[in-house]
PDB file of N, CA and C in Angstrom:
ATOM      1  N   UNK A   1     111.618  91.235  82.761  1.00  0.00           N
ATOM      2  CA  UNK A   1     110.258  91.474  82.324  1.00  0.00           C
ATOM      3  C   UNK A   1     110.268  91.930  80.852  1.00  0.00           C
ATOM      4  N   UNK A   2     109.641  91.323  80.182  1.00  0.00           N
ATOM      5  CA  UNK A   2     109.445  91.679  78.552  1.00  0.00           C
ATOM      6  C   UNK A   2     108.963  93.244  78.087  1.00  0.00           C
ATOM      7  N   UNK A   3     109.274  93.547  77.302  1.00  0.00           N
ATOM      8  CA  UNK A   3     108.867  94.872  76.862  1.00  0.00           C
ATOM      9  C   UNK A   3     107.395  94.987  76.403  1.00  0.00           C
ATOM     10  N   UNK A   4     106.679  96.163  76.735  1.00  0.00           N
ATOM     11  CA  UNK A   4     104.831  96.404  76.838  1.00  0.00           C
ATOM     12  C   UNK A   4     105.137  96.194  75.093  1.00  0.00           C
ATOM     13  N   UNK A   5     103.985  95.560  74.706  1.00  0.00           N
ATOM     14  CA  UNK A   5     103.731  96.253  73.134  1.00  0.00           C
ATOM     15  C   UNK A   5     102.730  97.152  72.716  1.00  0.00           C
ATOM     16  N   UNK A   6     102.871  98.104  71.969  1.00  0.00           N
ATOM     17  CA  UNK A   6     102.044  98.807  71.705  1.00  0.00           C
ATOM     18  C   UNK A   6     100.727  98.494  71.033  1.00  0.00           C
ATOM     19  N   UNK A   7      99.720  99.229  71.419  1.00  0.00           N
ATOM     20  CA  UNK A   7      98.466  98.604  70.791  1.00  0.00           C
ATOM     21  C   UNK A   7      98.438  99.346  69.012  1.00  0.00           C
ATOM     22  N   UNK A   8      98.415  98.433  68.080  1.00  0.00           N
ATOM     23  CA  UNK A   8      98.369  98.617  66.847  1.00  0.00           C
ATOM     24  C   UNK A   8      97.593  99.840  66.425  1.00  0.00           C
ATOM     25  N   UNK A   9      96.340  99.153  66.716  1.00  0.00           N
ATOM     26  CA  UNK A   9      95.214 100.324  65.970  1.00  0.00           C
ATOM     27  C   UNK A   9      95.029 101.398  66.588  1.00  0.00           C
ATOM     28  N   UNK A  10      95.283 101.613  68.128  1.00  0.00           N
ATOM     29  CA  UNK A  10      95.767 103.108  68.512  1.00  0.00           C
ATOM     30  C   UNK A  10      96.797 103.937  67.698  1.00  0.00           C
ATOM     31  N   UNK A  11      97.846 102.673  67.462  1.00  0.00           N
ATOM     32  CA  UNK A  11      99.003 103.878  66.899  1.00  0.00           C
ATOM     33  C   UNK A  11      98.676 104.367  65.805  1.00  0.00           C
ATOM     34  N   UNK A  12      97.531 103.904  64.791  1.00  0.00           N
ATOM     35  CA  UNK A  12      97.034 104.239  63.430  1.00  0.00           C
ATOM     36  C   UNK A  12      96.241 105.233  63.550  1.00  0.00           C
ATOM     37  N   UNK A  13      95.235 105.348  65.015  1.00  0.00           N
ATOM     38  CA  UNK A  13      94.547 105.798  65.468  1.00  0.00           C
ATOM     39  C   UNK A  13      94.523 107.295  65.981  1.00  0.00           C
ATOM     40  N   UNK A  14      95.579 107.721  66.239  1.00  0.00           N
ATOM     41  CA  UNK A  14      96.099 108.256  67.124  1.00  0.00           C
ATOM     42  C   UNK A  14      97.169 109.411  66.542  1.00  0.00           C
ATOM     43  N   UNK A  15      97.671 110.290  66.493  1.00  0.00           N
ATOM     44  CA  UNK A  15      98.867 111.392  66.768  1.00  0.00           C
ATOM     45  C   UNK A  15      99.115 111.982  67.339  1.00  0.00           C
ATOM     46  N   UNK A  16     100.231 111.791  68.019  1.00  0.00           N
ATOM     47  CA  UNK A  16     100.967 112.974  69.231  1.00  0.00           C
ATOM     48  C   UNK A  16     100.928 114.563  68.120  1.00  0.00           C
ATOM     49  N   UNK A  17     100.653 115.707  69.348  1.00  0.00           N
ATOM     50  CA  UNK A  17     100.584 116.751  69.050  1.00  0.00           C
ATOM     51  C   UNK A  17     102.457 117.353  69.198  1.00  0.00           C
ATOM     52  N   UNK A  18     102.527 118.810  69.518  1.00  0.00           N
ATOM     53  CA  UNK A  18     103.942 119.026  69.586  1.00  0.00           C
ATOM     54  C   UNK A  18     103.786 119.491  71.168  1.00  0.00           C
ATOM     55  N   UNK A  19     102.729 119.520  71.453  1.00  0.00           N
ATOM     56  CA  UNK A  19     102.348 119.848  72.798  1.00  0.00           C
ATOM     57  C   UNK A  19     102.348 118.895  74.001  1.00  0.00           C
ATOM     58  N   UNK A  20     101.950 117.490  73.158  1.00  0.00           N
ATOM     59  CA  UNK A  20     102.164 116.525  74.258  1.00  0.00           C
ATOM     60  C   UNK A  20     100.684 115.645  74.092  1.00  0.00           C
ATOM     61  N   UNK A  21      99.615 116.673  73.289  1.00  0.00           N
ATOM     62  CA  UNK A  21      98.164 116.375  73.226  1.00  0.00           C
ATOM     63  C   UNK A  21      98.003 115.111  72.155  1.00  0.00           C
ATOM     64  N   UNK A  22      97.001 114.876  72.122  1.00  0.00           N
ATOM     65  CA  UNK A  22      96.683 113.430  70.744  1.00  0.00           C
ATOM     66  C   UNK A  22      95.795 114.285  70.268  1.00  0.00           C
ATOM     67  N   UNK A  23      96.130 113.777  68.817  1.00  0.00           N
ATOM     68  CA  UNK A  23      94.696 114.138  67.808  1.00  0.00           C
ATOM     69  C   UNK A  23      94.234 112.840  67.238  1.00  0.00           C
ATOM     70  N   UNK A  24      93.302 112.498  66.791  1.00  0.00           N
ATOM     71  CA  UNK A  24      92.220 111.745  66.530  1.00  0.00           C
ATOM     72  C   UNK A  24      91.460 112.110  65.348  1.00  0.00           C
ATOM     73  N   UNK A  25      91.083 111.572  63.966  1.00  0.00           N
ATOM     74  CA  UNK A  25      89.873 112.033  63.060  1.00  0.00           C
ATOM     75  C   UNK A  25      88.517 111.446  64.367  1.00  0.00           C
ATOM     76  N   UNK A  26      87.954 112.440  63.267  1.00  0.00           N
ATOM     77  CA  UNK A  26      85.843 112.234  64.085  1.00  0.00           C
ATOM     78  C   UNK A  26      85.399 111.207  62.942  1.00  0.00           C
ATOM     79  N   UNK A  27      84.568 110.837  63.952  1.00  0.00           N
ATOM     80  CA  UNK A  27      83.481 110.335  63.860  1.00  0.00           C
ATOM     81  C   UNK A  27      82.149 110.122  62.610  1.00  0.00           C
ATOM     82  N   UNK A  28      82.039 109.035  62.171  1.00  0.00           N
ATOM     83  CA  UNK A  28      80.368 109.400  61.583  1.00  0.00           C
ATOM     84  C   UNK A  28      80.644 109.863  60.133  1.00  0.00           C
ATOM     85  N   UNK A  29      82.173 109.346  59.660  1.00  0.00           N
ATOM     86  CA  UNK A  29      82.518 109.708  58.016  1.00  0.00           C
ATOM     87  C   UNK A  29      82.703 108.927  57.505  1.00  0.00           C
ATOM     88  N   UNK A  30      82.242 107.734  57.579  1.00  0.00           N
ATOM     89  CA  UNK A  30      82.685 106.055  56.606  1.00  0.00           C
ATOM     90  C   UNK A  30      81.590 105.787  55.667  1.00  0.00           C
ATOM     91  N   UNK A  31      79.849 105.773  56.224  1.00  0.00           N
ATOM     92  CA  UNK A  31      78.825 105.381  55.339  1.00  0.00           C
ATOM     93  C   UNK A  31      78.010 106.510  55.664  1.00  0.00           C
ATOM     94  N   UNK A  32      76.762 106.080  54.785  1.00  0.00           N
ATOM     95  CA  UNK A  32      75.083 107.032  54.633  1.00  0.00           C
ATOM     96  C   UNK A  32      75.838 108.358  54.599  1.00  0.00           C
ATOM     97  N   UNK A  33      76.555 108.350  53.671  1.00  0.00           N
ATOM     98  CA  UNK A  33      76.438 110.498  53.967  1.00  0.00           C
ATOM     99  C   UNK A  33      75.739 111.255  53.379  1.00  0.00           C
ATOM    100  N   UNK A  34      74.986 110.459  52.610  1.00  0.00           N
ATOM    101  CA  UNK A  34      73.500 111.031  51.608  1.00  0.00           C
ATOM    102  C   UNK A  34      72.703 111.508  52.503  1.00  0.00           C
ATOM    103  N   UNK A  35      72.398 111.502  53.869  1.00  0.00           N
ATOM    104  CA  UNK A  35      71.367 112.516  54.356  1.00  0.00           C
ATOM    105  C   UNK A  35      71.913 113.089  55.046  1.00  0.00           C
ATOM    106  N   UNK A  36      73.697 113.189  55.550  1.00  0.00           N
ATOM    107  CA  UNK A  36      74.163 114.051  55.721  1.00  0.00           C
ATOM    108  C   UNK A  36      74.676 115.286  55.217  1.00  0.00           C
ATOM    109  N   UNK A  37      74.280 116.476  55.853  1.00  0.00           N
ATOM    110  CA  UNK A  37      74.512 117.906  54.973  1.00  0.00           C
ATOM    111  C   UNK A  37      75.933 117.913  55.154  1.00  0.00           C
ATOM    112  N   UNK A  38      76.388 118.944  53.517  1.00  0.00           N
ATOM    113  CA  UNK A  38      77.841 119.188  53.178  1.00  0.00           C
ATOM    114  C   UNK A  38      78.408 120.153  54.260  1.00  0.00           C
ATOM    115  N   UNK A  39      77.801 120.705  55.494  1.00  0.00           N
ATOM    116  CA  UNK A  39      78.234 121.559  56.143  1.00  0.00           C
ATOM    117  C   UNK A  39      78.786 120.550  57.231  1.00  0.00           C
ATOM    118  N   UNK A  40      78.540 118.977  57.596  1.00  0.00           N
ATOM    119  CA  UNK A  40      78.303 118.426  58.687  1.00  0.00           C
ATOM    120  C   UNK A  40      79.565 117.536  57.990  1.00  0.00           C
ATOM    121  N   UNK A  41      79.419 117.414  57.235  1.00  0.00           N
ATOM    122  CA  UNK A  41      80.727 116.240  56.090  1.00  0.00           C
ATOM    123  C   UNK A  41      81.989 116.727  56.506  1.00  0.00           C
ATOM    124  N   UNK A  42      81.545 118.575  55.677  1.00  0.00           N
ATOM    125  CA  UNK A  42      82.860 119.074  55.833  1.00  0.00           C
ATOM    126  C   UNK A  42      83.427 119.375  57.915  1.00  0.00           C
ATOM    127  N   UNK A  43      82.825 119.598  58.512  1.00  0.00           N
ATOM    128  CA  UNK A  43      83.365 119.650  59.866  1.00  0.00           C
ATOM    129  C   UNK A  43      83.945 118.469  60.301  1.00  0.00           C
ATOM    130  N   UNK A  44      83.199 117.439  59.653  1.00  0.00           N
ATOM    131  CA  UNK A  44      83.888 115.884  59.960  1.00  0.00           C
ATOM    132  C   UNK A  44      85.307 115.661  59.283  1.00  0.00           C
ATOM    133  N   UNK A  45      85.408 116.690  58.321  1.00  0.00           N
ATOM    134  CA  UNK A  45      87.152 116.288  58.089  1.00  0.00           C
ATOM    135  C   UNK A  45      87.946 116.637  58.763  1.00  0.00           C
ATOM    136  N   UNK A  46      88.356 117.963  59.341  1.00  0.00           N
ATOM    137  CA  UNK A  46      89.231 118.170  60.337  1.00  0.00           C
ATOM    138  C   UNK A  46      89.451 117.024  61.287  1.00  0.00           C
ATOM    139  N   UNK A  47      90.700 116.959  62.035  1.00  0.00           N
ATOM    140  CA  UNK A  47      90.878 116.114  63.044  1.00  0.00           C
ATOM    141  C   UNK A  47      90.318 117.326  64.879  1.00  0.00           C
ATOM    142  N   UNK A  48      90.111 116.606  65.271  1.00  0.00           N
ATOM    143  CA  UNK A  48      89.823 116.476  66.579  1.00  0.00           C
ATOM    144  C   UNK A  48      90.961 116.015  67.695  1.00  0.00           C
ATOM    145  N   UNK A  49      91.049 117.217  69.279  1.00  0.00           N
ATOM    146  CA  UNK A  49      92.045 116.281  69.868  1.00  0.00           C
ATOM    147  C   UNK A  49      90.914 115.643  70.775  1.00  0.00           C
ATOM    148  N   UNK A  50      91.814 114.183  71.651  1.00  0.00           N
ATOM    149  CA  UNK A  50      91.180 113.621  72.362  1.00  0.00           C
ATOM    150  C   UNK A  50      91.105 114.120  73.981  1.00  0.00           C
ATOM    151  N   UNK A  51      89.803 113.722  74.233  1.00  0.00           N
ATOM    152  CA  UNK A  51      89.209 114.491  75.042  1.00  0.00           C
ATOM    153  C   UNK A  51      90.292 114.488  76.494  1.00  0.00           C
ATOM    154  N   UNK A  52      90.029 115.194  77.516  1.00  0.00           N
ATOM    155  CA  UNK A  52      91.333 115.391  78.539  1.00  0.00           C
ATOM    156  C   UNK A  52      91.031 114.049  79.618  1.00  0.00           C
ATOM    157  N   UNK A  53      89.535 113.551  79.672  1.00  0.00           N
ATOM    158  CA  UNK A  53      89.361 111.929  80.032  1.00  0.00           C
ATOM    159  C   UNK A  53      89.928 110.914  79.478  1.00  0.00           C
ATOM    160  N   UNK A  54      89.947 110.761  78.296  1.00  0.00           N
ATOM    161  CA  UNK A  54      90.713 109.712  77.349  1.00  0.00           C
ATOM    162  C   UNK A  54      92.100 109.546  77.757  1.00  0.00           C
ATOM    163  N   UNK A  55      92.990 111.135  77.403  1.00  0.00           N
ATOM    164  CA  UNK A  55      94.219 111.511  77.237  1.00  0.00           C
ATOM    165  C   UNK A  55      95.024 110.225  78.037  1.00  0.00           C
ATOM    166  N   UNK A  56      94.861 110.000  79.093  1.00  0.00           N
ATOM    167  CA  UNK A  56      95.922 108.692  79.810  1.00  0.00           C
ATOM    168  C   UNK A  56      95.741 107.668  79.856  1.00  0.00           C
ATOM    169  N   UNK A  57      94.506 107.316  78.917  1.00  0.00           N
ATOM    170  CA  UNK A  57      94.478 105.741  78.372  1.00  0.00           C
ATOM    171  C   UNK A  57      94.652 105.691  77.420  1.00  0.00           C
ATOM    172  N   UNK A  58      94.800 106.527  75.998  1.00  0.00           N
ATOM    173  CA  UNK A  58      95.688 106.509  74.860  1.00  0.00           C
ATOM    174  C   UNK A  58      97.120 107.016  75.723  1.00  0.00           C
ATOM    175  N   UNK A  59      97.499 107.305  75.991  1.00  0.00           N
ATOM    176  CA  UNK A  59      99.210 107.640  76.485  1.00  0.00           C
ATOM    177  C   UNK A  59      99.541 106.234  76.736  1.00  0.00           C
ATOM    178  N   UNK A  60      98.620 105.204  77.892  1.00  0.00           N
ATOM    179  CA  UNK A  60      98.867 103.436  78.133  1.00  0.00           C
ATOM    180  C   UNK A  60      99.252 102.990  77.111  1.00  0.00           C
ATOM    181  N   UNK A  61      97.978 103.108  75.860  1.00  0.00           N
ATOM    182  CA  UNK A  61      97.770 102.623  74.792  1.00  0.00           C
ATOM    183  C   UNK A  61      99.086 102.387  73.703  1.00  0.00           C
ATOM    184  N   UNK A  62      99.588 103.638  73.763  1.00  0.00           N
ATOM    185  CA  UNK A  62     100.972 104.195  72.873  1.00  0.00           C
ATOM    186  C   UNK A  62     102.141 104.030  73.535  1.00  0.00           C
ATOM    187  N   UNK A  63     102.215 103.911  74.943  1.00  0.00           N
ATOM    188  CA  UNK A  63     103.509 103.898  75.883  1.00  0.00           C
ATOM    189  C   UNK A  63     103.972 105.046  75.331  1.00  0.00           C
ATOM    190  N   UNK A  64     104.132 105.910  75.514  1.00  0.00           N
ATOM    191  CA  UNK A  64     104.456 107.249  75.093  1.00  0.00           C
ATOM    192  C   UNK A  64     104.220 108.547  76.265  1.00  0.00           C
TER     193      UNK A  64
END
């Protein structure tokens, strides 16, 4: 049986924590940020982990 391949844009997508967790950037930071406030910009930079529903379909995703 051939080896799984990993899904690309997850792995770009995606970072293992040291814990075992994924982190993820948010959401809603590419266009229009002109009527978004600098308080809402700046929270959007931090990364985010993925939620504990997700967690074992990015783990599929990554074979990891």
């Amino acid at each position: 049986m051939p080896k799984m391949k990993t899904n690309r844009s997850a792995a770009k997508t995606f970072r293992r924590t040291a814990s075992g967790k994924f982190k993820r950037a948010k959401a809603y930071r590419s266009h229009i940020l002109t009527k978004k406030s600098s308080k809402r910009k700046r929270k959007l930079r931090k990364p985010t982990l993925v939620s504990k529903a997700d967690q074992k379909r990015v783990k599929i995703m990554l074979q990891q």
